[in-house]
C-alpha atoms as a PDB file:
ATOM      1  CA  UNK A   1     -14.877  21.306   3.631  1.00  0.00           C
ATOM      2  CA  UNK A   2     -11.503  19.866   2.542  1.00  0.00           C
ATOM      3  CA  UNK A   3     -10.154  19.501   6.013  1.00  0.00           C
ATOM      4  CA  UNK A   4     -13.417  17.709   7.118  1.00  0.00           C
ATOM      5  CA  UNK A   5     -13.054  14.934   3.975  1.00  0.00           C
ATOM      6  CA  UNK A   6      -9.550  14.329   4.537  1.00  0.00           C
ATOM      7  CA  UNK A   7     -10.734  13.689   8.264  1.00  0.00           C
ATOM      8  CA  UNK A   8     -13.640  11.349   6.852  1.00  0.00           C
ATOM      9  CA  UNK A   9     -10.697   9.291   4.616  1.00  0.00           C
ATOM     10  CA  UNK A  10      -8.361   9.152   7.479  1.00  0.00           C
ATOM     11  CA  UNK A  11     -10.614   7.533   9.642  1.00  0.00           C
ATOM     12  CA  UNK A  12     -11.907   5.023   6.549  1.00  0.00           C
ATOM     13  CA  UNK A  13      -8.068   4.378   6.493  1.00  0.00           C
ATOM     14  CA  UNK A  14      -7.906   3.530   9.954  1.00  0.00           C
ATOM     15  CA  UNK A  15     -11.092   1.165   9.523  1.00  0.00           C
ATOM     16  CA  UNK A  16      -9.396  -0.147   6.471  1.00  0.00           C
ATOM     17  CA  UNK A  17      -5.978  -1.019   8.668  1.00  0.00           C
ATOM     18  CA  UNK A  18      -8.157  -2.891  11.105  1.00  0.00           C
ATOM     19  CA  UNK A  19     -10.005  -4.902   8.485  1.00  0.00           C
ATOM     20  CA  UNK A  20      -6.553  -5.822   6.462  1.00  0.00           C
ATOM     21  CA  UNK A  21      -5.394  -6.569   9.938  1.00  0.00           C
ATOM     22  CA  UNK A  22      -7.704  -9.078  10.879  1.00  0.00           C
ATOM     23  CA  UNK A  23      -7.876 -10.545   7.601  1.00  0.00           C
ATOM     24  CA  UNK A  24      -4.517 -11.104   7.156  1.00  0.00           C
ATOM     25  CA  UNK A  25      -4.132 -12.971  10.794  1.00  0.00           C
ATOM     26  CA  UNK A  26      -7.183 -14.951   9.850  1.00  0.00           C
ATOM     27  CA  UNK A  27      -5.438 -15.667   7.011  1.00  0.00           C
ATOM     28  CA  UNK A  28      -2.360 -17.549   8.678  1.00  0.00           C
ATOM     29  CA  UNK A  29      -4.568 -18.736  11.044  1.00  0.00           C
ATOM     30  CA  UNK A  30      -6.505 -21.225   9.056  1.00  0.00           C
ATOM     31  CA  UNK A  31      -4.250 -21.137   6.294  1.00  0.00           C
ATOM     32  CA  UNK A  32      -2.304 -23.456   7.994  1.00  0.00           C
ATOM     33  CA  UNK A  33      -1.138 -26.015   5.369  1.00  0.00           C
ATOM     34  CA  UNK A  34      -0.288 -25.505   1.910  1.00  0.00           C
ATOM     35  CA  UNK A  35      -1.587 -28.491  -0.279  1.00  0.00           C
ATOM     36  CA  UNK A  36      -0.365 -29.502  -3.555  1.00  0.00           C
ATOM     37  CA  UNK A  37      -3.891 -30.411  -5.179  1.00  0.00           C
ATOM     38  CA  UNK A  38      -4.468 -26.646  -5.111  1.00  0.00           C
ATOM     39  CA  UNK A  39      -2.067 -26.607  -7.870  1.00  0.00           C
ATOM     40  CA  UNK A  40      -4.704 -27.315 -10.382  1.00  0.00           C
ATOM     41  CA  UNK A  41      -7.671 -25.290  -9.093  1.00  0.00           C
ATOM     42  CA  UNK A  42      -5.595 -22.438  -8.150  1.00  0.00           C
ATOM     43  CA  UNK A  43      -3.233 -21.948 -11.768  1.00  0.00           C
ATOM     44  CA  UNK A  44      -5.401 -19.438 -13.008  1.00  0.00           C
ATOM     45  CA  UNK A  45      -5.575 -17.349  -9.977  1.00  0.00           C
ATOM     46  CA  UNK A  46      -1.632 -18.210 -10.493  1.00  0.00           C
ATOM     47  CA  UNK A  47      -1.294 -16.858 -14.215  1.00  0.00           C
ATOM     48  CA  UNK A  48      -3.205 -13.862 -13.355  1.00  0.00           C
ATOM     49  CA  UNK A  49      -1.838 -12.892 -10.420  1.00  0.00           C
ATOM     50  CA  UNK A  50       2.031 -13.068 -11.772  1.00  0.00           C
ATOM     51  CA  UNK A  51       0.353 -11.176 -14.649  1.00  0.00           C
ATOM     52  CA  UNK A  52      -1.226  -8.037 -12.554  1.00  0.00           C
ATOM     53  CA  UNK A  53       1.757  -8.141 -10.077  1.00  0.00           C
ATOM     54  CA  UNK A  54       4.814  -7.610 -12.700  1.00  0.00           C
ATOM     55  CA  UNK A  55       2.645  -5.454 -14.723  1.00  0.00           C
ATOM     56  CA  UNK A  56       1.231  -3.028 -11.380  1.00  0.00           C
ATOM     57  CA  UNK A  57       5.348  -3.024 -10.500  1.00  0.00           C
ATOM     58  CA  UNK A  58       6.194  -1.352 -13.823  1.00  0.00           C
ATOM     59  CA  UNK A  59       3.667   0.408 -13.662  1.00  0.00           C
ATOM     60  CA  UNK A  60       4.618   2.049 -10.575  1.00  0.00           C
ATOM     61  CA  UNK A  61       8.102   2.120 -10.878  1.00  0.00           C
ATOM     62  CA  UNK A  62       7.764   4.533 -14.118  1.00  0.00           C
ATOM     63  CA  UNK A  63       4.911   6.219 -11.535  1.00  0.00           C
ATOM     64  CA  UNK A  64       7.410   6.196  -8.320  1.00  0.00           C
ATOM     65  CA  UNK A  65      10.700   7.976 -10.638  1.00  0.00           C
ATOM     66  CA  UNK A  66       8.046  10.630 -12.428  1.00  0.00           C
ATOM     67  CA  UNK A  67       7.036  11.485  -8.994  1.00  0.00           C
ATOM     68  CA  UNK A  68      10.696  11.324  -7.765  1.00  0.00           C
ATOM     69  CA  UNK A  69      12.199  13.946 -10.498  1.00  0.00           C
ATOM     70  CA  UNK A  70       8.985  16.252 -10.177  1.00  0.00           C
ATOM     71  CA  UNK A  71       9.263  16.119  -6.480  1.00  0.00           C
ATOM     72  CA  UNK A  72      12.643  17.288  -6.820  1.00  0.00           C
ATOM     73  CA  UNK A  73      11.687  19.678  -9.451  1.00  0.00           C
ATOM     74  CA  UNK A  74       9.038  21.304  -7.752  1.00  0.00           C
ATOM     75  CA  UNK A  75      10.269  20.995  -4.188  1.00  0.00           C
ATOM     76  CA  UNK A  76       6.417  20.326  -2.524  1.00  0.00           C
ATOM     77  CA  UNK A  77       5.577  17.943   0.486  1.00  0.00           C
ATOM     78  CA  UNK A  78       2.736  16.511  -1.073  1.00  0.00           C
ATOM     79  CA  UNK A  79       4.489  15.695  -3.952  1.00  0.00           C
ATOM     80  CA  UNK A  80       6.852  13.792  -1.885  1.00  0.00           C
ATOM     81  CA  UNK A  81       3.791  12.067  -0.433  1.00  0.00           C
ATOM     82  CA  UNK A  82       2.861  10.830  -3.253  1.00  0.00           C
ATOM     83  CA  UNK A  83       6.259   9.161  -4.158  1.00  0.00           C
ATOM     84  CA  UNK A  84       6.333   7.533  -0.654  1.00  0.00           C
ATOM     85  CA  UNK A  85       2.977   6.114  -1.633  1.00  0.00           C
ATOM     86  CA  UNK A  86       3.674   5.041  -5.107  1.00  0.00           C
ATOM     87  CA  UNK A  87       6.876   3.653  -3.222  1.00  0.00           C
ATOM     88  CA  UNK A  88       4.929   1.641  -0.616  1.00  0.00           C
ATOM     89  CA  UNK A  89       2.802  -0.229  -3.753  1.00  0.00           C
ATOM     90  CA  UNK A  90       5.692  -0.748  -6.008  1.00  0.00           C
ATOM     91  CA  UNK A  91       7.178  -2.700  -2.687  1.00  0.00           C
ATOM     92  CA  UNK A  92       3.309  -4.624  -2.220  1.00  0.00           C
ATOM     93  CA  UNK A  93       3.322  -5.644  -6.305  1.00  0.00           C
ATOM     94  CA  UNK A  94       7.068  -6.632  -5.803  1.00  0.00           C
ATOM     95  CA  UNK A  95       6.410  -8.907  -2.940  1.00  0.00           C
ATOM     96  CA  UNK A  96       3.022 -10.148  -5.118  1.00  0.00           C
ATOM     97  CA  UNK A  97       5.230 -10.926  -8.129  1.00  0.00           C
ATOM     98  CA  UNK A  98       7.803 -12.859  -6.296  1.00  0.00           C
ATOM     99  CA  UNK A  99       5.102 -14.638  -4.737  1.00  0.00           C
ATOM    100  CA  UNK A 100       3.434 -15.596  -7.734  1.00  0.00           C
ATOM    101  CA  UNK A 101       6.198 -16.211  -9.582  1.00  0.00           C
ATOM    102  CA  UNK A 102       8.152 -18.530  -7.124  1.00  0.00           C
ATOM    103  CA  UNK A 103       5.659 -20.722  -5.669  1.00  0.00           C
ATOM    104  CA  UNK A 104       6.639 -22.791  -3.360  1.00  0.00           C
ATOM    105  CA  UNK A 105       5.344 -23.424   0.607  1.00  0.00           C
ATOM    106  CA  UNK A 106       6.235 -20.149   2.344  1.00  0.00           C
ATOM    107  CA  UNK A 107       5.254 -18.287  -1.033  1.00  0.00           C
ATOM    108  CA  UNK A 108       1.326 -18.439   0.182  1.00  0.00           C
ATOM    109  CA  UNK A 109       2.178 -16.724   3.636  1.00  0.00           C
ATOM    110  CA  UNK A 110       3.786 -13.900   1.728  1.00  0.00           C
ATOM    111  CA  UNK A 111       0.268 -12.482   1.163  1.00  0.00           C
ATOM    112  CA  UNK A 112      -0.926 -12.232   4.603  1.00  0.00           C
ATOM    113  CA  UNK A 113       2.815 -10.266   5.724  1.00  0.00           C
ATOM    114  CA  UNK A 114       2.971  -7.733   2.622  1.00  0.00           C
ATOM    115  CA  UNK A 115      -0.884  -6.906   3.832  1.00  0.00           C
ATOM    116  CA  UNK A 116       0.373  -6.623   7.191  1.00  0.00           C
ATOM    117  CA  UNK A 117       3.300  -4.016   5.881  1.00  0.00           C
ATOM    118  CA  UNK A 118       0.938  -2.214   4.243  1.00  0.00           C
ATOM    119  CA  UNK A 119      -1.500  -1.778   7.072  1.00  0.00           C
ATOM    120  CA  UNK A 120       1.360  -0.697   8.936  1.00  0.00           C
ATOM    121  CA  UNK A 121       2.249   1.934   6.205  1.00  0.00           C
ATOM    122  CA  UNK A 122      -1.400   3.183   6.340  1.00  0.00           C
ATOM    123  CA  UNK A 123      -1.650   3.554   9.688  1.00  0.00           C
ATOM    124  CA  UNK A 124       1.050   5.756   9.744  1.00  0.00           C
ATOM    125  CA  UNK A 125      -0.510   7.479   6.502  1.00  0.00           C
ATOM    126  CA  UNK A 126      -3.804   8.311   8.206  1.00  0.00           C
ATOM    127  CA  UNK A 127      -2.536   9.440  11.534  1.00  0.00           C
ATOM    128  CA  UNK A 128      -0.338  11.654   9.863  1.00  0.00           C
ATOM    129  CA  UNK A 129      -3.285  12.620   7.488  1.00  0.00           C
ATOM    130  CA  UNK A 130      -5.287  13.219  10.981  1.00  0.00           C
ATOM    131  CA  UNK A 131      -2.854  15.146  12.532  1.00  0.00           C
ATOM    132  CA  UNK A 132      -1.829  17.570   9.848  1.00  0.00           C
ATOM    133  CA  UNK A 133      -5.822  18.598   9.376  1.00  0.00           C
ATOM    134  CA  UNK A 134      -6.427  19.299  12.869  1.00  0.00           C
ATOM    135  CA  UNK A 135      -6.007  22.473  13.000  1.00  0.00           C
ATOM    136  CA  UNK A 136      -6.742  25.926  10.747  1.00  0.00           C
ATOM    137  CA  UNK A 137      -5.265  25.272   7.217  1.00  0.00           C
ATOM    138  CA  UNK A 138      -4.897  28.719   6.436  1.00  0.00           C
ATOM    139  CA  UNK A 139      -2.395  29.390   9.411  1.00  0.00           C
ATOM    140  CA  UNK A 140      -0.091  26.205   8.177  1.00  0.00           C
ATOM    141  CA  UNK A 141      -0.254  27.622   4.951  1.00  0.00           C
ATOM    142  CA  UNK A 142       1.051  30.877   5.782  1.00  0.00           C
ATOM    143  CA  UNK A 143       3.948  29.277   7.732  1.00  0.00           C
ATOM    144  CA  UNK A 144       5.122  26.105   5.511  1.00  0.00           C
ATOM    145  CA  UNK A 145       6.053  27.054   2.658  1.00  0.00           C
ATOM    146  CA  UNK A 146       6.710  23.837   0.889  1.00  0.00           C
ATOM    147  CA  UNK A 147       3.246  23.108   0.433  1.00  0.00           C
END
């Protein structure tokens, strides 16, 4: 049952990656200029996205060094899993925050290419998430023991 979810959420991943994909391309596509007179309409989008981006950073660094340590402490892959993924969103909420904060021209694009970073990311997350639950669980429990 829990090999044929994680199948179901790998391939909603994959959908996912081609959805951020295409939005993010149609994104710089017609994106093309940046206008000042957005300035005014777009501030509180502005204020809140500084906001959420600084505060989801913190957030996850004090996620991504608890997950370090017990990673270390406990000595389990899928504890390093999760620390590569709390990684991979401190790095998006970074890249949102600077964005925010600093805006300027090339600050709008920076949306579109930290979506395209992260669809890369999860594209290697679900076909590794694929390829680990094809075959019998119980066998690759027997023979890895850091799981």
């Amino acid at each position: 049952r829990e090999q044929a979810f994680s199948m179901v959420v790998a391939s909603a991943m994959l959908v996912s990656c081609c959805a951020m994909l295409f939005k993010a391309f149609r994104k710089m596509k017609f994106w093309d200029s940046w206008y000042l007179d957005h300035d005014d309409m777009d501030h509180e989008i502005e204020n809140v996205t500084r906001v959420l981006a600084w505060w989801g950073f913190g957030g996850y660094v004090i996620q991504a060094i608890t997950r370090f340590f017990g990673a270390r402490i406990m000595k389990r892959s899928i504890i390093w899993h999760s620390f590569s993924v709390s990684v991979v969103s401190l790095m998006y909420f970074f890249v949102l925050g600077l964005a925010a904060s600093y805006e300027k021209e090339w600050t709008w694009k920076a949306d579109p290419i930290a979506a395209i970073m992260l669809v890369f990311v999860m594209l290697c997350e679900s076909i590794r998430m694929v390829i680990s639950h094809l075959h019998d669980v119980d066998t690759h429990m027997r023979h890895n023991t850091l799981l």
